[in-house]
Protein backbone atom coordinates (compact mmCIF):
# COMPACT_ATOMS: atom_id res chain seq x y z
CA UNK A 1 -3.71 -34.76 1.06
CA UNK A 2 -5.54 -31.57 1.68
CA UNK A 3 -6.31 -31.04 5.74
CA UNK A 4 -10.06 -30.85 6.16
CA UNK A 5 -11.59 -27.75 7.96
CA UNK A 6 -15.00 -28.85 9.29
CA UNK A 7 -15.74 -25.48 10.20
CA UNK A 8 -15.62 -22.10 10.42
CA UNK A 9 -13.65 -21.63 13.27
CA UNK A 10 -10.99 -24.96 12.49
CA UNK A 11 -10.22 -22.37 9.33
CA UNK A 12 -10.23 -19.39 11.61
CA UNK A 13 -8.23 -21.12 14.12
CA UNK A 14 -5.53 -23.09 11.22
CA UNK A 15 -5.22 -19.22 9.41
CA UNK A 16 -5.10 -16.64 12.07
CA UNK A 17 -4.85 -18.27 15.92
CA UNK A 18 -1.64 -20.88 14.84
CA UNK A 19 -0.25 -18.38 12.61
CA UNK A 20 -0.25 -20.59 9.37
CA UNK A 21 -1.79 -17.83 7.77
CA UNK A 22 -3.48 -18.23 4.11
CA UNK A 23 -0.06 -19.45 2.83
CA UNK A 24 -0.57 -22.50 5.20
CA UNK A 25 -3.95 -23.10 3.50
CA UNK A 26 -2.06 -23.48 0.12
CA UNK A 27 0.81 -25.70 1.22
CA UNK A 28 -1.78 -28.31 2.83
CA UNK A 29 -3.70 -28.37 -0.76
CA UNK A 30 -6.43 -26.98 -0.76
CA UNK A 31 -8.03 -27.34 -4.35
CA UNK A 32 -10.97 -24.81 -3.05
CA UNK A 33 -11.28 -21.44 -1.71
CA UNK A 34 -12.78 -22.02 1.35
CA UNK A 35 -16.18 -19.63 2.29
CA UNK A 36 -14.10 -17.31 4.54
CA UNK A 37 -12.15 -16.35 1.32
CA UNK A 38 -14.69 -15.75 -1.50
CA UNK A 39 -15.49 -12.49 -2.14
CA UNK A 40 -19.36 -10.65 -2.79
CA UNK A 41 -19.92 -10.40 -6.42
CA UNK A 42 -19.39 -7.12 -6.71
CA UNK A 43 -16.20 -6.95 -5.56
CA UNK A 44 -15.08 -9.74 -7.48
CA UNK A 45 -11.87 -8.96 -9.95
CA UNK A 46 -13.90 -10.51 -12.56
CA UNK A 47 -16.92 -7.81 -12.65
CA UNK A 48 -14.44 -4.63 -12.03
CA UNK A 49 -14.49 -2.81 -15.34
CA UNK A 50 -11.33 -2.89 -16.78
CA UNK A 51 -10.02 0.91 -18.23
CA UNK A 52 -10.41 0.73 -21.68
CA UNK A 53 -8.05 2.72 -23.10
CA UNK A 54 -4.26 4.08 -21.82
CA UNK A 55 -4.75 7.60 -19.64
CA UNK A 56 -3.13 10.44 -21.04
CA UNK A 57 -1.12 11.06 -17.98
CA UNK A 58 2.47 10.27 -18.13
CA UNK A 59 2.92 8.14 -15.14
CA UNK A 60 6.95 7.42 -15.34
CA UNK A 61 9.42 10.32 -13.62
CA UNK A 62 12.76 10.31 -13.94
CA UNK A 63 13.57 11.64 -10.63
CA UNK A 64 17.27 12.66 -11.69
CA UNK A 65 16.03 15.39 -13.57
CA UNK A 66 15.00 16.98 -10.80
CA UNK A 67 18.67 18.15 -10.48
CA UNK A 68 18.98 19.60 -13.93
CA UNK A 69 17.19 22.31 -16.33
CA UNK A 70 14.20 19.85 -16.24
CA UNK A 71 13.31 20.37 -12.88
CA UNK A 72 10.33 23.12 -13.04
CA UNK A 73 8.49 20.52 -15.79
CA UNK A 74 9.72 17.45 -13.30
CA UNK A 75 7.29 19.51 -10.29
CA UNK A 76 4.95 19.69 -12.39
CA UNK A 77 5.05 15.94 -13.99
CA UNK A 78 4.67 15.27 -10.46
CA UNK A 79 1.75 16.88 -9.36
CA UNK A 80 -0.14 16.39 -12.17
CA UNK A 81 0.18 12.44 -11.47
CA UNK A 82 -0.70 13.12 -7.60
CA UNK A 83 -3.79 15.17 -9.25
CA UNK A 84 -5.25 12.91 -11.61
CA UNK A 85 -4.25 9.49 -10.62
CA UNK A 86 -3.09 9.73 -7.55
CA UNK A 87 -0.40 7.17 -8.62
CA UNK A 88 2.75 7.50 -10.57
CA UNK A 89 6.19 5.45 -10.73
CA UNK A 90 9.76 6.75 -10.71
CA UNK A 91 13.13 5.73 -11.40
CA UNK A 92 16.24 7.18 -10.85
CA UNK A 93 15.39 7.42 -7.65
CA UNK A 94 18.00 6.82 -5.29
CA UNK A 95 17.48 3.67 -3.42
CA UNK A 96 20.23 1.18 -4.76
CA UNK A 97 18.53 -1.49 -7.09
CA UNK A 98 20.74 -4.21 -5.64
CA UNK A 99 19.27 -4.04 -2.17
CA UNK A 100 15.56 -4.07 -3.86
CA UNK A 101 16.41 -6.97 -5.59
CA UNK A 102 17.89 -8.55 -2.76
CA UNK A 103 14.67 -7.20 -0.73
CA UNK A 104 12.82 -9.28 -3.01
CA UNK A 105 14.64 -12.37 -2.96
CA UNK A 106 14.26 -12.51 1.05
CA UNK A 107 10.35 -11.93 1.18
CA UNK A 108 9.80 -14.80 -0.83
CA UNK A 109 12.43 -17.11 1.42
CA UNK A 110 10.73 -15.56 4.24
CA UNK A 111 7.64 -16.43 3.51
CA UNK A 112 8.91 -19.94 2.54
CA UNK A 113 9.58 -20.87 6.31
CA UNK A 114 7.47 -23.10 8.15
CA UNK A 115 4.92 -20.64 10.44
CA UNK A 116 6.49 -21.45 13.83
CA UNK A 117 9.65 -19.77 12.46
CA UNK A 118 7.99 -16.72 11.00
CA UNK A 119 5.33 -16.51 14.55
CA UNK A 120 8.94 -16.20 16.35
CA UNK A 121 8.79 -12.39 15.77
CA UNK A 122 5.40 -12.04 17.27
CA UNK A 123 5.94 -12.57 20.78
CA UNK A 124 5.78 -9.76 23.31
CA UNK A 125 6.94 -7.19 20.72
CA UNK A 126 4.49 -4.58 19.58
CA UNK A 127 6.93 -2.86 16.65
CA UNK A 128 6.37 -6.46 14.94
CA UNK A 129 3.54 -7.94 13.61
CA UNK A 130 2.90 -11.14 11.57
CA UNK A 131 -0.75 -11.76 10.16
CA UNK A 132 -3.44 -12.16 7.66
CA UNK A 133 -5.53 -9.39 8.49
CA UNK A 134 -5.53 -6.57 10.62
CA UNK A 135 -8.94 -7.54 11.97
CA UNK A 136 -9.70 -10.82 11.27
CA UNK A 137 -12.69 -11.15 13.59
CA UNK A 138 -14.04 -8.11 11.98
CA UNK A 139 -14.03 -9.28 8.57
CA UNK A 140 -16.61 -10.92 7.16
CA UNK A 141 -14.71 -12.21 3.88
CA UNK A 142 -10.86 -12.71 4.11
CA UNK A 143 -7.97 -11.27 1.95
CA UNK A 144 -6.09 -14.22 0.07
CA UNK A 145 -2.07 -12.62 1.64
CA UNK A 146 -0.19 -12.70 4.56
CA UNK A 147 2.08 -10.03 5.79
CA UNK A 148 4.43 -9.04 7.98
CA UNK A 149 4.29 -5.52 9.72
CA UNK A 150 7.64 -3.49 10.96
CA UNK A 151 6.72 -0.43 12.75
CA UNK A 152 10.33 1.73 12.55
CA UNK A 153 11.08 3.34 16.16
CA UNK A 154 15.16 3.33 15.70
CA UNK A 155 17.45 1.56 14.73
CA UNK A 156 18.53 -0.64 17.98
CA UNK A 157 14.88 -1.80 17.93
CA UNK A 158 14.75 -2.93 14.63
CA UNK A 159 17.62 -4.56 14.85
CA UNK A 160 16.88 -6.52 17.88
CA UNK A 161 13.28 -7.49 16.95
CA UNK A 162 13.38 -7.83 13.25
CA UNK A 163 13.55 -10.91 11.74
CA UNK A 164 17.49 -11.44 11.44
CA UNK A 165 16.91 -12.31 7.62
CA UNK A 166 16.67 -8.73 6.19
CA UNK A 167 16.27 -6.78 8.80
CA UNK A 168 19.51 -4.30 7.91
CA UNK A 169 18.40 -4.68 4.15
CA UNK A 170 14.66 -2.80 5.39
CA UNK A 171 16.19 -0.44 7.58
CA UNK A 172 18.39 0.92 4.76
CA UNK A 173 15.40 0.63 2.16
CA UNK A 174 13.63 3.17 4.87
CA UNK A 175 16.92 5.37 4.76
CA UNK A 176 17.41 5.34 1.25
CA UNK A 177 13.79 6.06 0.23
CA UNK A 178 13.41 8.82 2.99
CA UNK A 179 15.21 11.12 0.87
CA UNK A 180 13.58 10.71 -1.92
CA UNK A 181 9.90 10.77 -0.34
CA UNK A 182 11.44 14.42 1.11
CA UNK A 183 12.05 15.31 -1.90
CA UNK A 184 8.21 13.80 -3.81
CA UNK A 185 6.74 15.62 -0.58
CA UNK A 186 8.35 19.26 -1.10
CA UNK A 187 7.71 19.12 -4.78
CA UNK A 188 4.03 18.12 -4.04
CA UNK A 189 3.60 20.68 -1.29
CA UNK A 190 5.40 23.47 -3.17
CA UNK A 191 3.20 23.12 -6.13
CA UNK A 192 0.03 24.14 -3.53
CA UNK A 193 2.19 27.19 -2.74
CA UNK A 194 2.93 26.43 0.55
CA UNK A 195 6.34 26.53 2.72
CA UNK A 196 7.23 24.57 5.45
CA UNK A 197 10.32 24.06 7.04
CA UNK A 198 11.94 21.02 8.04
CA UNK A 199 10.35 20.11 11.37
CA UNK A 200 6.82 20.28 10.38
CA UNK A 201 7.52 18.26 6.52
CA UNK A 202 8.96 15.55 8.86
CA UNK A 203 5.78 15.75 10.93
CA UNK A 204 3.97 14.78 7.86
CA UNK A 205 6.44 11.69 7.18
CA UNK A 206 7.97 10.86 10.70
CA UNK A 207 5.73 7.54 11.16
CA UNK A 208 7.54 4.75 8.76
CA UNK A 209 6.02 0.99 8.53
CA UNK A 210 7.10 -1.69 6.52
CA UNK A 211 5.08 -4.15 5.26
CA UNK A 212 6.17 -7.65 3.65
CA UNK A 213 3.40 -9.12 1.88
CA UNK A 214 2.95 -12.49 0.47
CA UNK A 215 0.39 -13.05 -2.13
CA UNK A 216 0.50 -17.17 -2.11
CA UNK A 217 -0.89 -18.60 -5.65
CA UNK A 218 -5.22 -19.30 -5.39
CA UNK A 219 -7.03 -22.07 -6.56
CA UNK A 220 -9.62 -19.76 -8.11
CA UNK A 221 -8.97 -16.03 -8.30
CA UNK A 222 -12.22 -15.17 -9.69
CA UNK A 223 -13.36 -15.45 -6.04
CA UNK A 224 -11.28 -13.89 -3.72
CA UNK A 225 -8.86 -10.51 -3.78
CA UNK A 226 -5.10 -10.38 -2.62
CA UNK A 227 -6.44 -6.92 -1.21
CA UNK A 228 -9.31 -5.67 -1.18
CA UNK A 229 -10.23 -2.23 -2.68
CA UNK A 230 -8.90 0.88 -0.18
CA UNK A 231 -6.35 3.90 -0.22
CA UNK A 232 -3.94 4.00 1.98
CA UNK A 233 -4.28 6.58 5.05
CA UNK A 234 -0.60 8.29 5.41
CA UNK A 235 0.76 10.53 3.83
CA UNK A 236 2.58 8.94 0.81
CA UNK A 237 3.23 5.15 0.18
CA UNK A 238 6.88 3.69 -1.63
CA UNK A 239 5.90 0.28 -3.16
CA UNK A 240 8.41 -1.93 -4.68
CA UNK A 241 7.58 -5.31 -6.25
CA UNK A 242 8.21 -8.53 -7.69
CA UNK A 243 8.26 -9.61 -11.19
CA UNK A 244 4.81 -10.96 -10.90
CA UNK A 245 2.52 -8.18 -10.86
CA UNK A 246 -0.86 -7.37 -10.13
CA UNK A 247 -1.78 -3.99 -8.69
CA UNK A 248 -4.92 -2.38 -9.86
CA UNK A 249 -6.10 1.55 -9.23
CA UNK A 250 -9.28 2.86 -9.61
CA UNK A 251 -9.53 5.87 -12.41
CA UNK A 252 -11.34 8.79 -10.84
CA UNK A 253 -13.17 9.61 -7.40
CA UNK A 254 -16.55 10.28 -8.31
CA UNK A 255 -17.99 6.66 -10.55
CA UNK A 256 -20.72 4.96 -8.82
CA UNK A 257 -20.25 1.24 -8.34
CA UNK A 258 -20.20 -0.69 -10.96
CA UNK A 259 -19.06 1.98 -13.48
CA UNK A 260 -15.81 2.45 -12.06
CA UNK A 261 -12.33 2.00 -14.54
CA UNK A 262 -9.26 0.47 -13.22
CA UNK A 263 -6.07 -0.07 -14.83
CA UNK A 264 -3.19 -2.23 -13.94
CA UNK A 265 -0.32 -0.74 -12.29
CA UNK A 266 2.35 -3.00 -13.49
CA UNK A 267 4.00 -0.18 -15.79
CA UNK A 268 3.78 0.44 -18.48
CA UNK A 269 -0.16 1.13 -18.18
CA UNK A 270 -2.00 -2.06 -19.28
CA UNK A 271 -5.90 -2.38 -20.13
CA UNK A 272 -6.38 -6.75 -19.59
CA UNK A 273 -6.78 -8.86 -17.20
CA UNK A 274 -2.83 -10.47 -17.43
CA UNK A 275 -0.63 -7.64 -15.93
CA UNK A 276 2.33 -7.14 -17.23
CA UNK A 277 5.74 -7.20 -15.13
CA UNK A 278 6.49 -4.05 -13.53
CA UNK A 279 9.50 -1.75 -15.02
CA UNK A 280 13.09 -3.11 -13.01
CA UNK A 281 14.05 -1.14 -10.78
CA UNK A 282 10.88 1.70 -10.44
CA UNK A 283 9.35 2.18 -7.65
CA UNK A 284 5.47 2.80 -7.12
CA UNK A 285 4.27 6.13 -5.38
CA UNK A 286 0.73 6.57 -4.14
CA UNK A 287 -1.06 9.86 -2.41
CA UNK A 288 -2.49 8.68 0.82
CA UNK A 289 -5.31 10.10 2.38
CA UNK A 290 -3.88 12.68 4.44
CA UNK A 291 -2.06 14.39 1.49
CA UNK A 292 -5.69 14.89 0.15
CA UNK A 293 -6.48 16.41 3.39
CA UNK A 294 -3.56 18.72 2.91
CA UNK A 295 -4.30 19.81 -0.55
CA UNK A 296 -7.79 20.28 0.25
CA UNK A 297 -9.04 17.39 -2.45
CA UNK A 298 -6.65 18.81 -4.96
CA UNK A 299 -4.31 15.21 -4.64
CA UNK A 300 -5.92 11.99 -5.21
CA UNK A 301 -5.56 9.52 -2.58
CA UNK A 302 -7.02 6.76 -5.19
CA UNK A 303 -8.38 3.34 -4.34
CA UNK A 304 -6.87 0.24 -5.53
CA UNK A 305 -7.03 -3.03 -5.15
CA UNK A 306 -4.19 -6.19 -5.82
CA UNK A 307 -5.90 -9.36 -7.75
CA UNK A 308 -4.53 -13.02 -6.80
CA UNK A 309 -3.13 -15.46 -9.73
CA UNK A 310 -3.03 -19.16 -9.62
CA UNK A 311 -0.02 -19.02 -11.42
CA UNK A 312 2.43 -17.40 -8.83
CA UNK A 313 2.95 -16.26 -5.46
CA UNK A 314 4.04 -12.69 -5.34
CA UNK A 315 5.40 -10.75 -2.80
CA UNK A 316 5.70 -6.60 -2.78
CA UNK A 317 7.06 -4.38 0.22
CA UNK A 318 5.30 -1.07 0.93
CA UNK A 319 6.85 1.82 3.42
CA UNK A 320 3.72 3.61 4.76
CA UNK A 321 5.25 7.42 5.46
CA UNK A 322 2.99 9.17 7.55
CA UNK A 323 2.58 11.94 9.81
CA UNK A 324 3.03 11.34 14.34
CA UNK A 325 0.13 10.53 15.99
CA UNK A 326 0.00 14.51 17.58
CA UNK A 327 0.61 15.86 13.74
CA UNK A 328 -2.83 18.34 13.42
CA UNK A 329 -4.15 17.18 10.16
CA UNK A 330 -6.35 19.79 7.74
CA UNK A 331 -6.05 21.66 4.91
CA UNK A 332 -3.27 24.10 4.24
CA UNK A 333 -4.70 27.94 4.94
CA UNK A 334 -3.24 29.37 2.07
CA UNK A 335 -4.88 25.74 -0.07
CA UNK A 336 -8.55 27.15 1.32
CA UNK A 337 -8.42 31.02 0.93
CA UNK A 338 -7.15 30.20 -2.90
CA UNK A 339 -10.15 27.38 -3.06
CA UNK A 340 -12.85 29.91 -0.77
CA UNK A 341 -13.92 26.67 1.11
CA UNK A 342 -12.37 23.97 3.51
CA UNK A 343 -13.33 20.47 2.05
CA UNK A 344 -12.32 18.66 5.25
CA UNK A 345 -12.08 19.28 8.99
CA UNK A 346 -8.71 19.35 11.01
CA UNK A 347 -8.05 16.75 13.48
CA UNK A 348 -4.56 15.15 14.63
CA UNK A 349 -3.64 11.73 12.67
CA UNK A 350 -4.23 10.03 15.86
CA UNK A 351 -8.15 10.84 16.16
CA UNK A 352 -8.25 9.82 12.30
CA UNK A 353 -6.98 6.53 13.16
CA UNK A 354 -8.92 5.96 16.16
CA UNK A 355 -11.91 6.46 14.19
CA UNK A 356 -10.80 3.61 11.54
CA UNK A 357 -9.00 1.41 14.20
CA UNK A 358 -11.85 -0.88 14.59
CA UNK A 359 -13.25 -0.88 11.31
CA UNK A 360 -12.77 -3.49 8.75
CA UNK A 361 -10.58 -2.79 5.93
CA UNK A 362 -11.70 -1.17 2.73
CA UNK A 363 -12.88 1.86 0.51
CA UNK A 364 -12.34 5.43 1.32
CA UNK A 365 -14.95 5.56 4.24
CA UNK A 366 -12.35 6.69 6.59
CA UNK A 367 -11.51 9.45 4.65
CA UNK A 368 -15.27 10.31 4.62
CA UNK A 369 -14.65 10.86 8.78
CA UNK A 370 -12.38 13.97 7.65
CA UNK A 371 -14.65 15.62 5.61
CA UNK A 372 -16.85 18.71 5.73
């Protein structure tokens, strides 16, 4: 028998305060999306326009051909995805597929626990974070996920504070995966023309969180979003997911609302509203908005947006790379005296997120704070 929520804040309190989070809505039955949940029309998956036919893009790199006589046309595969899309997969890439499958397999049984076990990791310890939103009392209509958050400091703190269930597996998916975002970052930033040594690409990339997500399955997903349309703020994002699908990312930066084309992300490219599995194995890349700083607009940090199912829960696992708080953050000189203007203002990362700290999730507003 479904509990009964007689108002507002019983839900608020059930989802967010006791930490059963929207999976707890789903376990006790719900049959309904409660208010809190559903979504304003126009952000509804159900009126966003699907794309209507396949991009000409190719948006699958084999990233061991960087290594061999194909690596001038790899560099350029490259940022011609981060230009027009903004979004691209690769394989090949490094990070064993084992430990992403076994990555995986422990997000779901995490998830799976009851939410005393899961609220465990909250207590007292900042570098760990388990919630629904990331300002619940700011946001007027909820996301249908939960998540976990792992902010990496070293290694002795993620392994004390972790959860004990895959917290070695995520510290080596961060290892493995650092390389090869090194190597996306100096192919990207190369292609602008610019040189940087070591100490100031890993000021671009020295900030790594983790995010498990859990998309639980939705009565009615015509009324509510897993996440809501946004682009990520670092520098570049590694996504890897389940079998289940369901990412969607917005074709081009300048469609009013309501004309706007997205297309699924679940490789390859589809153009309905089922999403096919994603490729085994690949990994998902996405600009974030500070690499659009850096190019001076030339990368596209594109929105997207991840639609629930009522036939399966899904779970994915992004690493957010992106720059330390004191990192100064505007375009590259030598980007602007090609381009003759400077599209956005410098500020260090930290300023950009204390601008977007308080604000609700969603869009590409905060980028508008950076711009000229």
């Amino acid at each position: 028998m479904a509990l009964s929520f007689t108002d507002e804040n019983s839900l608020f309190n059930f989802v967010v305060k006791e930490g059963n989070g929207v999976k707890g809505l789903v376990h006790s039955g719900i049959t309904e999306v409660p208010p809190r949940f559903i979504q304003p029309p126009n952000h509804r998956f159900n009126n966003i326009k699907q794309q209507s036919s396949p991009p000409s893009e190719t948006t699958t790199i084999d990233l061991s051909e960087l290594d061999g006589p194909n690596h001038d046309q790899v560099i350029k595969a490259i940022a011609h995805a981060a230009e027009t899309l903004g979004f691209f997969q690769v394989v090949n890439h490094g990070v064993p597929l084992e430990l992403l499958d076994s990555l995986k397999t422990a997000g779901h049984r995490f998830f799976n626990q009851p939410a005393e076990k899961k609220a465990t990791y909250l207590d007292g310890v900042p570098i760990v974070k388990y919630a629904t939103s990331f300002i619940p009392e700011k946001e007027k209509n909820g996301m249908w996920r939960d998540f976990l958050k792992m902010t990496y400091t070293n290694d002795l703190d993620a392994l004390k504070f972790w959860p004990n269930e895959f917290k070695e597996m995520v510290l080596e998916y961060i290892k493995t995966s650092t390389a090869m975002v090194n190597r996306l970052l100096r192919a990207l930033i190369g292609d602008l023309g610019v040189k940087l040594d070591d100490s100031k690409l890993n000021t671009l990339i020295g900030v790594r969180t983790v995010h498990m997500i859990f998309y639980p399955i939705c009565p009615d997903p015509d009324l509510t979003v897993d996440v809501k349309r946004h682009s990520d703020m670092g520098t570049l994002t590694v996504l890897l997911q389940d079998d289940v699908g369901g990412l969607y990312v917005k074709k081009g930066e300048n469609l009013s609302d309501g004309n706007e084309e997205w297309g699924i992300q679940g490789y390859p490219w589809q153009h309905s509203k089922t999403a096919s599995a994603p490729t085994k194995g690949a990994l998902v890349i996405n600009v974030g908005d500070m690499l659009q700083i850096l190019s001076n607009g030339r990368y596209k940090s594109a929105e997207h947006v991840v639609r629930t199912t009522s036939s399966a829960s899904r779970v994915s696992i992004p690493i957010f790379n992106a720059p330390v708080p004191v990192a100064k953050i505007g375009p590259f000189p030598a980007v602007v005296a090609r381009d003759g203007v400077a599209r956005f203002k410098e500020v260090t990362y930290k300023e950009y997120m204390t601008n977007i700290s308080e604000k609700p999730h969603g869009g590409k507003m905060a980028l508008q704070f950076e711009s000229t």
